[in-house]
Protein backbone atom coordinates (compact mmCIF):
# COMPACT_ATOMS: atom_id res chain seq x y z
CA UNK A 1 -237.29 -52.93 -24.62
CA UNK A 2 -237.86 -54.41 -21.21
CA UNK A 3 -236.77 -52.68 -18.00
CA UNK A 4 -234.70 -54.54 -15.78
CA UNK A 5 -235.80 -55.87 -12.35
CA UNK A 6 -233.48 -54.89 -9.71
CA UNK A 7 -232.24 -58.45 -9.41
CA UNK A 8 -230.88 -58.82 -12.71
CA UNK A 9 -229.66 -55.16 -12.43
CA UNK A 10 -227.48 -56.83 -9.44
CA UNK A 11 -226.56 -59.68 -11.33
CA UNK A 12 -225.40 -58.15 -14.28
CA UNK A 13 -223.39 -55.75 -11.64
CA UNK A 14 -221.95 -58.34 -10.57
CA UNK A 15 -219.88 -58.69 -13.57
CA UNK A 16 -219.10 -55.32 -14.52
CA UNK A 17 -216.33 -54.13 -11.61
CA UNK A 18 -216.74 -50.70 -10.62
CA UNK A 19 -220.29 -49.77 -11.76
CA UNK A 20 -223.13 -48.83 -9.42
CA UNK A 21 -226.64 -48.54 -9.59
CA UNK A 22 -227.90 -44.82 -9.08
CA UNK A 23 -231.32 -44.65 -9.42
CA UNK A 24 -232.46 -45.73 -12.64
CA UNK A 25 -229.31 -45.49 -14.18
CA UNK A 26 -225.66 -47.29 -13.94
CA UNK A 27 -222.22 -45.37 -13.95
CA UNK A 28 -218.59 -46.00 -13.43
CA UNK A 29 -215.59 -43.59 -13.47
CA UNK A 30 -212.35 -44.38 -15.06
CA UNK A 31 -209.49 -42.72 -14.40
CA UNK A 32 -206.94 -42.39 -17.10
CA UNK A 33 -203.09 -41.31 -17.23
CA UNK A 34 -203.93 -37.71 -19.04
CA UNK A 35 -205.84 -35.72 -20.36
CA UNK A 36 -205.16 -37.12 -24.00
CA UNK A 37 -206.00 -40.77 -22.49
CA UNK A 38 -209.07 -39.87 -21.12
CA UNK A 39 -209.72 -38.54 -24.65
CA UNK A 40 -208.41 -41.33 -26.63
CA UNK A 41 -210.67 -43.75 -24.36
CA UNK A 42 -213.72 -41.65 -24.88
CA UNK A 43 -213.43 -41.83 -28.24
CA UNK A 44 -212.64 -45.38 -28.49
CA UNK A 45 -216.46 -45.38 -25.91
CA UNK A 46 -218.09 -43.31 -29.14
CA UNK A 47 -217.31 -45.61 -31.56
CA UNK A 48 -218.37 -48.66 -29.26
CA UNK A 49 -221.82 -46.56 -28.87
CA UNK A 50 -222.12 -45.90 -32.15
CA UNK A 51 -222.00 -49.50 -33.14
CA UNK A 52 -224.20 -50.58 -30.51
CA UNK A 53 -226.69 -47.95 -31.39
CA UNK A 54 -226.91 -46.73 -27.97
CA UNK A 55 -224.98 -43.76 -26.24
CA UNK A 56 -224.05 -42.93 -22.63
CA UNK A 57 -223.75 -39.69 -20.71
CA UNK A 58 -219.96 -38.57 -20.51
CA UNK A 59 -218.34 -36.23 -18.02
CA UNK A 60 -214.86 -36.00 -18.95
CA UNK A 61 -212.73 -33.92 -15.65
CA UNK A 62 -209.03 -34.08 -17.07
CA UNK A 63 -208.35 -37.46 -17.05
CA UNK A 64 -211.16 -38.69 -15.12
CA UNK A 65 -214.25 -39.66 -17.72
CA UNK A 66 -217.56 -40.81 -15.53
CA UNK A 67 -220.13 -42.90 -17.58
CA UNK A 68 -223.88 -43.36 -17.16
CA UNK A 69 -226.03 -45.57 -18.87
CA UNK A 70 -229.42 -45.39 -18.80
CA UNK A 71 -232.35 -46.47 -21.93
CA UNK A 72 -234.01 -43.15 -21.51
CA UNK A 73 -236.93 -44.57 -23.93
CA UNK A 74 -237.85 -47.13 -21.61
CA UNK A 75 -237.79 -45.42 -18.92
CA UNK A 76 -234.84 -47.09 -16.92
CA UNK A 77 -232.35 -49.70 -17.44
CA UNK A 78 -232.26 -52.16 -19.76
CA UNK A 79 -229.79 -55.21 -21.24
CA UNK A 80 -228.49 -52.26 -24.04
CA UNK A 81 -227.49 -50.59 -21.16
CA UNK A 82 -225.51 -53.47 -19.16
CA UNK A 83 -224.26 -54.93 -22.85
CA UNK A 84 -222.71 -51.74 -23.61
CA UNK A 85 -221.36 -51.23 -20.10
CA UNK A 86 -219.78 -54.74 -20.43
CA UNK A 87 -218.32 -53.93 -24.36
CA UNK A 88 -216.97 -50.71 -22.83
CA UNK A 89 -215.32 -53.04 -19.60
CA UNK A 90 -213.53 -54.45 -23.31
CA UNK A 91 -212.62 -51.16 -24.91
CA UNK A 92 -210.95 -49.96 -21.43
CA UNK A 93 -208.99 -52.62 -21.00
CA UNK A 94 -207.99 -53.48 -24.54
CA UNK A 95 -204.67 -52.13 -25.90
CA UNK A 96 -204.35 -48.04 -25.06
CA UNK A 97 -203.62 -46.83 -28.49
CA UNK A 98 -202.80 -42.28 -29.29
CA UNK A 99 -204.37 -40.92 -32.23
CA UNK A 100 -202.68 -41.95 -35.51
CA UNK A 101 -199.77 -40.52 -36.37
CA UNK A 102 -198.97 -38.98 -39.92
CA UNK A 103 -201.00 -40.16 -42.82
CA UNK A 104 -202.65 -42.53 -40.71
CA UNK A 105 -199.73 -44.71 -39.69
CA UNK A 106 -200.16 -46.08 -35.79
């Protein structure tokens, strides 16, 4: 995968509110209601990760969760890196959903 020159770094920046470049990485911090919603978004970030084959750095501080993003592999940042940034922009402000309840039910 291709590293990304700094100008498309900025551009794709641009779109993504809150993140910053830091070095050869991006990051944002969200800050959630509680504890449990800072857990229930993390885990709604695995599964995005999961399906996109590619996995940030998470620092969860009660209900403040900081995310990096960085393609290790290629030595810097890449578009997996700003495409999962923007899919987790989705999962944050999609609906805020609590673990199931009993047998499953929502």
């Amino acid at each position: 995968m291709e590293l990304l020159d700094d100008g498309a770094v900025q551009t794709a920046l641009a779109s993504l509110p809150g993140w910053e470049r830091n070095g050869d990485r991006i990051t944002k911090t969200y800050q959630l209601k509680d504890f449990r919603g800072a857990m229930t978004f993390v885990e709604r970030v695995a599964v995005a990760a999961e399906e996109a084959g590619h996995h940030p750095d998470i620092d969860i501080r009660w209900n403040k969760v900081t995310l990096a993003l960085s393609t290790h592999s290629a030595g810097g940042l890449t578009e997996r890196d700003t495409n999962l940034a923007q899919r987790i922009e989705r999962v944050f402000g999609g609906p805020r959903h609590h673990p199931p309840g009993p047998a499953g039910q929502d």
